[in-house]
PDB file of N, CA and C in Angstrom:
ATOM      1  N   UNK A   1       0.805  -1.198   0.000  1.00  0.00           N
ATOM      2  CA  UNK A   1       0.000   0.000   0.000  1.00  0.00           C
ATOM      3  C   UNK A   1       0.851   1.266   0.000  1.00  0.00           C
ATOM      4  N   UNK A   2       2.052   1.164   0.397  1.00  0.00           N
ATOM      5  CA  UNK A   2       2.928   2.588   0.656  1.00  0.00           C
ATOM      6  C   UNK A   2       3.446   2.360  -0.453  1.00  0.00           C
ATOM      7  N   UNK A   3       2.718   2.197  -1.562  1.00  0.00           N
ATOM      8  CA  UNK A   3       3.736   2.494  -3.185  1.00  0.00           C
ATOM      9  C   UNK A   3       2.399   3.178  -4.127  1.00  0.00           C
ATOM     10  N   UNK A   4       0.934   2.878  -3.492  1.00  0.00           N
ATOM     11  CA  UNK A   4      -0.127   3.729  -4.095  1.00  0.00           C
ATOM     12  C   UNK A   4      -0.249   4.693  -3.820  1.00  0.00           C
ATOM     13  N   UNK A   5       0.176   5.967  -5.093  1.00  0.00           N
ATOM     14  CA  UNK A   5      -0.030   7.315  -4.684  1.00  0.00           C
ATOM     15  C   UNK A   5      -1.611   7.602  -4.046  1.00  0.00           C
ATOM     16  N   UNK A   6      -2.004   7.085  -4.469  1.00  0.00           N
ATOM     17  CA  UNK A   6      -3.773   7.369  -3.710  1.00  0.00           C
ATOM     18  C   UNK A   6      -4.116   7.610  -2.380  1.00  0.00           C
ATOM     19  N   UNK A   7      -3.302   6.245  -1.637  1.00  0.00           N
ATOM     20  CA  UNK A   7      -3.250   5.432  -0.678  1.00  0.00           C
ATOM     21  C   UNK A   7      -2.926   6.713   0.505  1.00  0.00           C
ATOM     22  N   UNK A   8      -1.371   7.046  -0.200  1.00  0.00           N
ATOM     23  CA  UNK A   8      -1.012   8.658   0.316  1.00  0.00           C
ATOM     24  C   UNK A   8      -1.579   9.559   0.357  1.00  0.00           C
ATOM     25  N   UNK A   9      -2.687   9.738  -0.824  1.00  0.00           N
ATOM     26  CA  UNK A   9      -3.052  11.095  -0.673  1.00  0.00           C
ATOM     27  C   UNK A   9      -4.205  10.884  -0.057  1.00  0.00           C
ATOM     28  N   UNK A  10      -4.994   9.616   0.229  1.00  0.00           N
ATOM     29  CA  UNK A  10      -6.079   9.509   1.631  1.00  0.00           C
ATOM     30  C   UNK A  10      -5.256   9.427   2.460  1.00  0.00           C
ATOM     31  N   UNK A  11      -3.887   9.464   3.015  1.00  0.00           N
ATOM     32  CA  UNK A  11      -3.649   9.320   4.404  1.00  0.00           C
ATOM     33  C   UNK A  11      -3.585   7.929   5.125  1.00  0.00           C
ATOM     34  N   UNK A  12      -3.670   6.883   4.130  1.00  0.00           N
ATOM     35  CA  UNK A  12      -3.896   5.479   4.701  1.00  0.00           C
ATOM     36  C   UNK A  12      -3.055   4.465   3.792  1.00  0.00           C
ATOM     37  N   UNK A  13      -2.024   4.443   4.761  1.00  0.00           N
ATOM     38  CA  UNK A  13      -1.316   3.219   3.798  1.00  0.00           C
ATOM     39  C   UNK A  13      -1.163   1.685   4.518  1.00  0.00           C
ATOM     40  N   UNK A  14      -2.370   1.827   4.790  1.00  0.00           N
ATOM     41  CA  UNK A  14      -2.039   0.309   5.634  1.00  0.00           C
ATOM     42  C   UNK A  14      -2.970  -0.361   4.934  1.00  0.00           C
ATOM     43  N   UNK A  15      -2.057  -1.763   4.834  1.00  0.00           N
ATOM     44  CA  UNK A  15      -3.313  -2.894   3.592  1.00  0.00           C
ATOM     45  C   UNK A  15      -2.486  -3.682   3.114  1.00  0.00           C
ATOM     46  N   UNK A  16      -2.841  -4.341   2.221  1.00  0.00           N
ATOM     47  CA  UNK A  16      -1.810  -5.621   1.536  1.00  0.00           C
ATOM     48  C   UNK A  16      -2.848  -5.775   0.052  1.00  0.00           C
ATOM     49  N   UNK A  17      -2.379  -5.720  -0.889  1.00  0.00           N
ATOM     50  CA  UNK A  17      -2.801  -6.706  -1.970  1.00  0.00           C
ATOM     51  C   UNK A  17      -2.451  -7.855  -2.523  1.00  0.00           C
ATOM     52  N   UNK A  18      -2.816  -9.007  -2.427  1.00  0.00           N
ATOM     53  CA  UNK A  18      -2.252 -10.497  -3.287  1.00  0.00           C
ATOM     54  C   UNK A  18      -3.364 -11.511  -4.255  1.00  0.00           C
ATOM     55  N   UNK A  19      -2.325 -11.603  -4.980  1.00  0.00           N
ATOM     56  CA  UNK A  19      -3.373 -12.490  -5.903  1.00  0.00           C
ATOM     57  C   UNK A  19      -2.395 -13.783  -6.414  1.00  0.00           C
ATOM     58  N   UNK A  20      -3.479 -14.703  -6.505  1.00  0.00           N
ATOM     59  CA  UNK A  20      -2.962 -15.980  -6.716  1.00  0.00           C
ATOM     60  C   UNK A  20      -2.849 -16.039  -8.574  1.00  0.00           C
ATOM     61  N   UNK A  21      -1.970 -16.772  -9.028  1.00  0.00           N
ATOM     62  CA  UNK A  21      -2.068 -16.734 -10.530  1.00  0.00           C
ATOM     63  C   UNK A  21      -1.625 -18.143 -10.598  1.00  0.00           C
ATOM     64  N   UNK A  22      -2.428 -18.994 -11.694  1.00  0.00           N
ATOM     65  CA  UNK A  22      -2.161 -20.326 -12.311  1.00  0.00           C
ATOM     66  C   UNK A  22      -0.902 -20.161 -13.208  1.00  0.00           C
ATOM     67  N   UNK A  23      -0.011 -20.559 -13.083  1.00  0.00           N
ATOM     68  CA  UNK A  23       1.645 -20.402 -13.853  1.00  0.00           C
ATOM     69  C   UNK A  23       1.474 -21.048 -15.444  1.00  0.00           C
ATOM     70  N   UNK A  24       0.387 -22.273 -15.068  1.00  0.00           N
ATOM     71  CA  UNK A  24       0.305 -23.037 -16.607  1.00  0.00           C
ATOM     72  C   UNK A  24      -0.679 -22.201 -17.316  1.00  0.00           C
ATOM     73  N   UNK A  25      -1.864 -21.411 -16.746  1.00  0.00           N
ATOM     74  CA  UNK A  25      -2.195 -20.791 -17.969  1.00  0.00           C
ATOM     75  C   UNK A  25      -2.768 -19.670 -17.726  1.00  0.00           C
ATOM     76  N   UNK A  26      -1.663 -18.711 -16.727  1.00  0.00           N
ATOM     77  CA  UNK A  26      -1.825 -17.085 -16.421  1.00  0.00           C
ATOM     78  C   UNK A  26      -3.466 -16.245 -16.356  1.00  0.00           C
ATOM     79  N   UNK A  27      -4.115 -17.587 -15.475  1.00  0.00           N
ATOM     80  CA  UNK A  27      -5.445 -17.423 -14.770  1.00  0.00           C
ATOM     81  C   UNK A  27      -5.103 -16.642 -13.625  1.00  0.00           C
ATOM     82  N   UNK A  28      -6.403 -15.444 -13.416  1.00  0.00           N
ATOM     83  CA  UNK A  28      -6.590 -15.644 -11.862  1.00  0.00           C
ATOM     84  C   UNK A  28      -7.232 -16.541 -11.258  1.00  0.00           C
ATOM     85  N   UNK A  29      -6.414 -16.844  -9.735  1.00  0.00           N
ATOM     86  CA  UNK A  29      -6.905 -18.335  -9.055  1.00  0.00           C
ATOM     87  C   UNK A  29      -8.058 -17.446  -8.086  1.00  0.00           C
ATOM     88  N   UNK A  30      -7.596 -15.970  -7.662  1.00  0.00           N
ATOM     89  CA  UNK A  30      -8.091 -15.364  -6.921  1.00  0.00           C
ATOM     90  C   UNK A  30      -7.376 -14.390  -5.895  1.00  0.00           C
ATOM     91  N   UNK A  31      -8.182 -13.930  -5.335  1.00  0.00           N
ATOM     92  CA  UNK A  31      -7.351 -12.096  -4.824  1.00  0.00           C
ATOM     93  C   UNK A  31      -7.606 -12.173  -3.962  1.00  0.00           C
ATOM     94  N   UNK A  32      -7.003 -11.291  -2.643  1.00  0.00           N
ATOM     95  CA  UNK A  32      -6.844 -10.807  -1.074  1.00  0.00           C
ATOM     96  C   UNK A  32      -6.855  -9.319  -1.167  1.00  0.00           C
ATOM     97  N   UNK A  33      -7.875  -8.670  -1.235  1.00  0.00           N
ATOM     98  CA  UNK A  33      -7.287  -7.229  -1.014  1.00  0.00           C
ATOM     99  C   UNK A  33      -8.135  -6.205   0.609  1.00  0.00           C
ATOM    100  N   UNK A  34      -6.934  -5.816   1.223  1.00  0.00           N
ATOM    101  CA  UNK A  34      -7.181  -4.814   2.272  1.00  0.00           C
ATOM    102  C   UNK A  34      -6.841  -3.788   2.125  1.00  0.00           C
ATOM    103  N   UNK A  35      -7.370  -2.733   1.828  1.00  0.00           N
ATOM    104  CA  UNK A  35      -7.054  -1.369   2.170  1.00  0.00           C
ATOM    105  C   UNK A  35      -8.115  -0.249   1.604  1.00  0.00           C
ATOM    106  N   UNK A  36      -7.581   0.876   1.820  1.00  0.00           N
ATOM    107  CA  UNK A  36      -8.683   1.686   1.411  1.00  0.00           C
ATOM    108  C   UNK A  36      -9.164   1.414  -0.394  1.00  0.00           C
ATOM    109  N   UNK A  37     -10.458   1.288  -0.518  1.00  0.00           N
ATOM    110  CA  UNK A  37     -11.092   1.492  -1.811  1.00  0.00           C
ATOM    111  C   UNK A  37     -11.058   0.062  -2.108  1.00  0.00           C
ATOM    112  N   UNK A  38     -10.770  -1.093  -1.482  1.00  0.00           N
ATOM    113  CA  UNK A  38     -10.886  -2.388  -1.946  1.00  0.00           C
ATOM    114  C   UNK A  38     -11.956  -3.137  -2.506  1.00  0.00           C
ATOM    115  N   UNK A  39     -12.962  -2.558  -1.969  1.00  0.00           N
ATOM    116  CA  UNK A  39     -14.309  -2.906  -2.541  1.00  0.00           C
ATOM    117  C   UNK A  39     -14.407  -2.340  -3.695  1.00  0.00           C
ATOM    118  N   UNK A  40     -13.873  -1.601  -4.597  1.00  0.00           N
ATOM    119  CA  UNK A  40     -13.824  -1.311  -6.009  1.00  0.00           C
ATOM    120  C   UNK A  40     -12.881  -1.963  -6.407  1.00  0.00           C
ATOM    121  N   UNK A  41     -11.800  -2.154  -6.084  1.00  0.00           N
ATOM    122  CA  UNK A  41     -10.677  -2.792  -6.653  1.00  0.00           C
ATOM    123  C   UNK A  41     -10.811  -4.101  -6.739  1.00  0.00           C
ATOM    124  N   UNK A  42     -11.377  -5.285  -5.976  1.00  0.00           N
ATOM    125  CA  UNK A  42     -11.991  -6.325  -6.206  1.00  0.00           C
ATOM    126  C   UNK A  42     -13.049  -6.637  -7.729  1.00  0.00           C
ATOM    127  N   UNK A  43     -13.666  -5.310  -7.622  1.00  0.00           N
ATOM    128  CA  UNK A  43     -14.581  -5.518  -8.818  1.00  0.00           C
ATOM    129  C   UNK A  43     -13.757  -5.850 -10.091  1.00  0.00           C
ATOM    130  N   UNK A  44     -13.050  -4.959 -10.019  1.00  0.00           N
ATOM    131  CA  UNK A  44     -12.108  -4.831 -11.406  1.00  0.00           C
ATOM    132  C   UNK A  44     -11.403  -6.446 -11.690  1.00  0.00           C
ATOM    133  N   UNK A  45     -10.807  -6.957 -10.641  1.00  0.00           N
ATOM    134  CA  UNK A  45     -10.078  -8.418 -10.526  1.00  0.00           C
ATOM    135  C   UNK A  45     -11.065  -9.479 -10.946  1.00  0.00           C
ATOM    136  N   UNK A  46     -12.184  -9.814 -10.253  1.00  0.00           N
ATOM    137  CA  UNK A  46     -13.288 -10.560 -10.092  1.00  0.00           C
ATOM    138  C   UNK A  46     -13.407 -10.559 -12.088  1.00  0.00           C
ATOM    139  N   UNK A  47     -13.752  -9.390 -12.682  1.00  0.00           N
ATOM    140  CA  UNK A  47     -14.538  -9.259 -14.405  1.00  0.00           C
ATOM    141  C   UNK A  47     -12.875 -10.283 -15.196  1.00  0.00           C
ATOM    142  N   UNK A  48     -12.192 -10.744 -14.896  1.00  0.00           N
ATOM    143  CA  UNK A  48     -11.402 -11.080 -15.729  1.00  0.00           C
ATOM    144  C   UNK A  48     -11.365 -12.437 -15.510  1.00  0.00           C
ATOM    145  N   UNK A  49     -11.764 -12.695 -14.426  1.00  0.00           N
ATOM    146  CA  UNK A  49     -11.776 -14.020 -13.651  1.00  0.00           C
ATOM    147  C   UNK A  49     -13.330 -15.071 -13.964  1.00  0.00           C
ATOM    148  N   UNK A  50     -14.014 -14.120 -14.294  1.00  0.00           N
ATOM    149  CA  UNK A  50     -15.555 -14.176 -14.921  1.00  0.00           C
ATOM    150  C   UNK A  50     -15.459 -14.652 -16.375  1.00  0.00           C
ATOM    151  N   UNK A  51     -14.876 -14.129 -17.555  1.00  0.00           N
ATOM    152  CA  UNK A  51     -14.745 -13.987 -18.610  1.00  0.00           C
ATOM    153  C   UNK A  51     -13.431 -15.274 -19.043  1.00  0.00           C
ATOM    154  N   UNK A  52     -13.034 -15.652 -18.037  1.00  0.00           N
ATOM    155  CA  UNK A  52     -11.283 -15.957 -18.139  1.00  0.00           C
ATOM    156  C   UNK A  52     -10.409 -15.710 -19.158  1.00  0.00           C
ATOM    157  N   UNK A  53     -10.150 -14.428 -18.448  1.00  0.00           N
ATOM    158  CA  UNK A  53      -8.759 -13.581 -19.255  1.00  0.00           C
ATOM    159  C   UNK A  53      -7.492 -13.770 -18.953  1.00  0.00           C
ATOM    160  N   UNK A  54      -6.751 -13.598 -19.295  1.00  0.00           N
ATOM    161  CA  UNK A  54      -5.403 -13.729 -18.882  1.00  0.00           C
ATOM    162  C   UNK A  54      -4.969 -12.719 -18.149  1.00  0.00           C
ATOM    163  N   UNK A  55      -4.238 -12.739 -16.726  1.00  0.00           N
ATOM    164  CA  UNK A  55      -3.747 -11.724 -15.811  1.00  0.00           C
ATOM    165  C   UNK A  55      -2.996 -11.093 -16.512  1.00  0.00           C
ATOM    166  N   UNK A  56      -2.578 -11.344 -17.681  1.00  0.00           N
ATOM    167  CA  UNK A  56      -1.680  -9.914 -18.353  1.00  0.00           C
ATOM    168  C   UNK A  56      -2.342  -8.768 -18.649  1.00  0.00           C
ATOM    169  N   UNK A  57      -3.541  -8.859 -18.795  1.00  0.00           N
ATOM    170  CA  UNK A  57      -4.432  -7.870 -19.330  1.00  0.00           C
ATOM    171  C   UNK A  57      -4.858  -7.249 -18.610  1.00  0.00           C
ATOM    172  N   UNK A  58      -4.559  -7.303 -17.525  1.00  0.00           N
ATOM    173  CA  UNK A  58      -4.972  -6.182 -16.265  1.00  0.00           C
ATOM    174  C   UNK A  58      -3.439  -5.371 -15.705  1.00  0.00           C
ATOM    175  N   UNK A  59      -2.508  -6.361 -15.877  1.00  0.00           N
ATOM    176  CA  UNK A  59      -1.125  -6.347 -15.831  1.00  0.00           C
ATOM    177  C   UNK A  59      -0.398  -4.931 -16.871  1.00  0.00           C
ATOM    178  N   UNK A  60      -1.436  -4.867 -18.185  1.00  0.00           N
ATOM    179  CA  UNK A  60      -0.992  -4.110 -18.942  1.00  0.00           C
ATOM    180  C   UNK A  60      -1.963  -3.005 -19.526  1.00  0.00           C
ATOM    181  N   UNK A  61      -2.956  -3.094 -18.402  1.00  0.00           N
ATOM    182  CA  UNK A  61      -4.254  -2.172 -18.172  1.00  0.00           C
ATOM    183  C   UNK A  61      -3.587  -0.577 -18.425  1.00  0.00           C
ATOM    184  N   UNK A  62      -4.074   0.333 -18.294  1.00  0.00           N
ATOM    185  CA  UNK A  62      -3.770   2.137 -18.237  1.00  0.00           C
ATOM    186  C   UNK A  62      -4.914   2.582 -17.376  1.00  0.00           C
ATOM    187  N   UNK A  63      -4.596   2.088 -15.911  1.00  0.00           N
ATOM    188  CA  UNK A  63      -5.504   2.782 -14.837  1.00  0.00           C
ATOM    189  C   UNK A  63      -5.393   4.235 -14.400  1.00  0.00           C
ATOM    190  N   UNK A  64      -5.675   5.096 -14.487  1.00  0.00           N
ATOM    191  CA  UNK A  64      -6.450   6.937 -14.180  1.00  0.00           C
ATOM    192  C   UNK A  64      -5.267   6.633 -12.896  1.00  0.00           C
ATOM    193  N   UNK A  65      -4.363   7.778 -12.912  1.00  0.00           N
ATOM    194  CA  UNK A  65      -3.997   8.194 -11.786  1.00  0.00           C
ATOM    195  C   UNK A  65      -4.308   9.725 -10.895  1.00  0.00           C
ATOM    196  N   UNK A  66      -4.739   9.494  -9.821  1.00  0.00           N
ATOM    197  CA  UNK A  66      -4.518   8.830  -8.829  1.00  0.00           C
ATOM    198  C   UNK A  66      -5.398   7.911  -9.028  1.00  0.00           C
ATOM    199  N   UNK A  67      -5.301   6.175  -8.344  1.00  0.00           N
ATOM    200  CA  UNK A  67      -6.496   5.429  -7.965  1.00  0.00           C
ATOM    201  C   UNK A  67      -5.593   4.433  -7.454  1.00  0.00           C
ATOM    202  N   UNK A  68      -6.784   3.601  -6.591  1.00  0.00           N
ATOM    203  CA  UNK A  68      -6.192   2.597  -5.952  1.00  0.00           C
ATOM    204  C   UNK A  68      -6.159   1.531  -7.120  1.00  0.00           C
ATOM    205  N   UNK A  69      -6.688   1.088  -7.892  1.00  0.00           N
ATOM    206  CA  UNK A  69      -6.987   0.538  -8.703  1.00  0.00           C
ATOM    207  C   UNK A  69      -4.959   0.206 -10.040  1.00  0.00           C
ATOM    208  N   UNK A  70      -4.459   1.275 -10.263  1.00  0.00           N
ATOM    209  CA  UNK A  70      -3.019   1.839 -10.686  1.00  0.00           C
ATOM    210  C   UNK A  70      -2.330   0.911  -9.862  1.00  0.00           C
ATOM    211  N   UNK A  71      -2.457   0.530  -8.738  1.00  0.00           N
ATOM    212  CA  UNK A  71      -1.362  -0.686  -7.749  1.00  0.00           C
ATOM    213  C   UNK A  71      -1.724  -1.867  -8.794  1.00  0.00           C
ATOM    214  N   UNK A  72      -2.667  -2.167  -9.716  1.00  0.00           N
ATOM    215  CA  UNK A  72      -2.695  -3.642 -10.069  1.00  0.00           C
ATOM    216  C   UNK A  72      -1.959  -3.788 -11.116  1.00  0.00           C
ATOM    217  N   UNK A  73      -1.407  -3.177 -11.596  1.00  0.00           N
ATOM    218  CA  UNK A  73       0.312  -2.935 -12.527  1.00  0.00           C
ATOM    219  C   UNK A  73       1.411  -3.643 -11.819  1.00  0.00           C
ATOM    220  N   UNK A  74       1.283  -3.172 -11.193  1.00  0.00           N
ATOM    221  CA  UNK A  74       2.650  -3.635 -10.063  1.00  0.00           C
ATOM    222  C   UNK A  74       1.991  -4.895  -9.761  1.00  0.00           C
ATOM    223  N   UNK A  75       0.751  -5.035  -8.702  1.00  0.00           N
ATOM    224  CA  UNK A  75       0.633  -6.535  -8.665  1.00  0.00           C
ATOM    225  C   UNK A  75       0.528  -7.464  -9.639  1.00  0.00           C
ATOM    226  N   UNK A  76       0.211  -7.692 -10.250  1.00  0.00           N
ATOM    227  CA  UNK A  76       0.657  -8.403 -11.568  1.00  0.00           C
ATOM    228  C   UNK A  76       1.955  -8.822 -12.749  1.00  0.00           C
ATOM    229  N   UNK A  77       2.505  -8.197 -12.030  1.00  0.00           N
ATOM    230  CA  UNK A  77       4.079  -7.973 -12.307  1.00  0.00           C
ATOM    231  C   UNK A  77       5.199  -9.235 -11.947  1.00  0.00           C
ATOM    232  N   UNK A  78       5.082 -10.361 -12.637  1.00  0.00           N
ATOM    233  CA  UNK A  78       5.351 -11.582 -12.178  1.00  0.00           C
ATOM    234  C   UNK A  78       6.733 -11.643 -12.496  1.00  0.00           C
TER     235      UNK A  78
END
C-alpha cells in the first residue's frame, strides 16, 4: 500500500494486496485485497476471472492516476 499514490493522498497506507495466478495458464486463481477502496478494486479483478482472461491484461491495463486501482500494474508484475 505505501507504493499507491492514492493510498497517500487519503492518508492510509495500511493494507496488503495479493493475488494468486495459475503459472500453466496465467489465470486468476483469486485475490486478497485490504485497504482503502478495496471494494472497487476487487470488482475490477473478479470481471477477468468471470470472462477468463489472462492476468496480463490487467497487468498491462492504463488505470487513471490517482487510484487505488493503478497498484494492479505492479501486482501483476510476475
Amino acid at each position: 500500500m505505501s507504493a499507491i499514490p492514492k493510498a497517500k493522498i487519503l492518508d492510509n497506507q495500511t493494507g496488503l494486496y495479493k493475488a494468486m495466478i495459475d503459472s500453466k495458464t496465467n489465470k486468476i486463481l483469486g485475490a486478497t485485497l485490504f485497504g482503502e477502496e478495496s471494494h472497487e478494486v476487487i470488482n475490477i479483478i473478479s470481471t477477468p476471472m468471470i470472462v477468463d482472461m489472462d492476468y496480463t491484461q490487467l497487468r498491462d491495463q492504463i488505470f487513471t492516476h490517482p487510484t487505488m486501482a493503478e497498484a494492479l500494474n505492479d501486482l501483476f508484475k510476475i
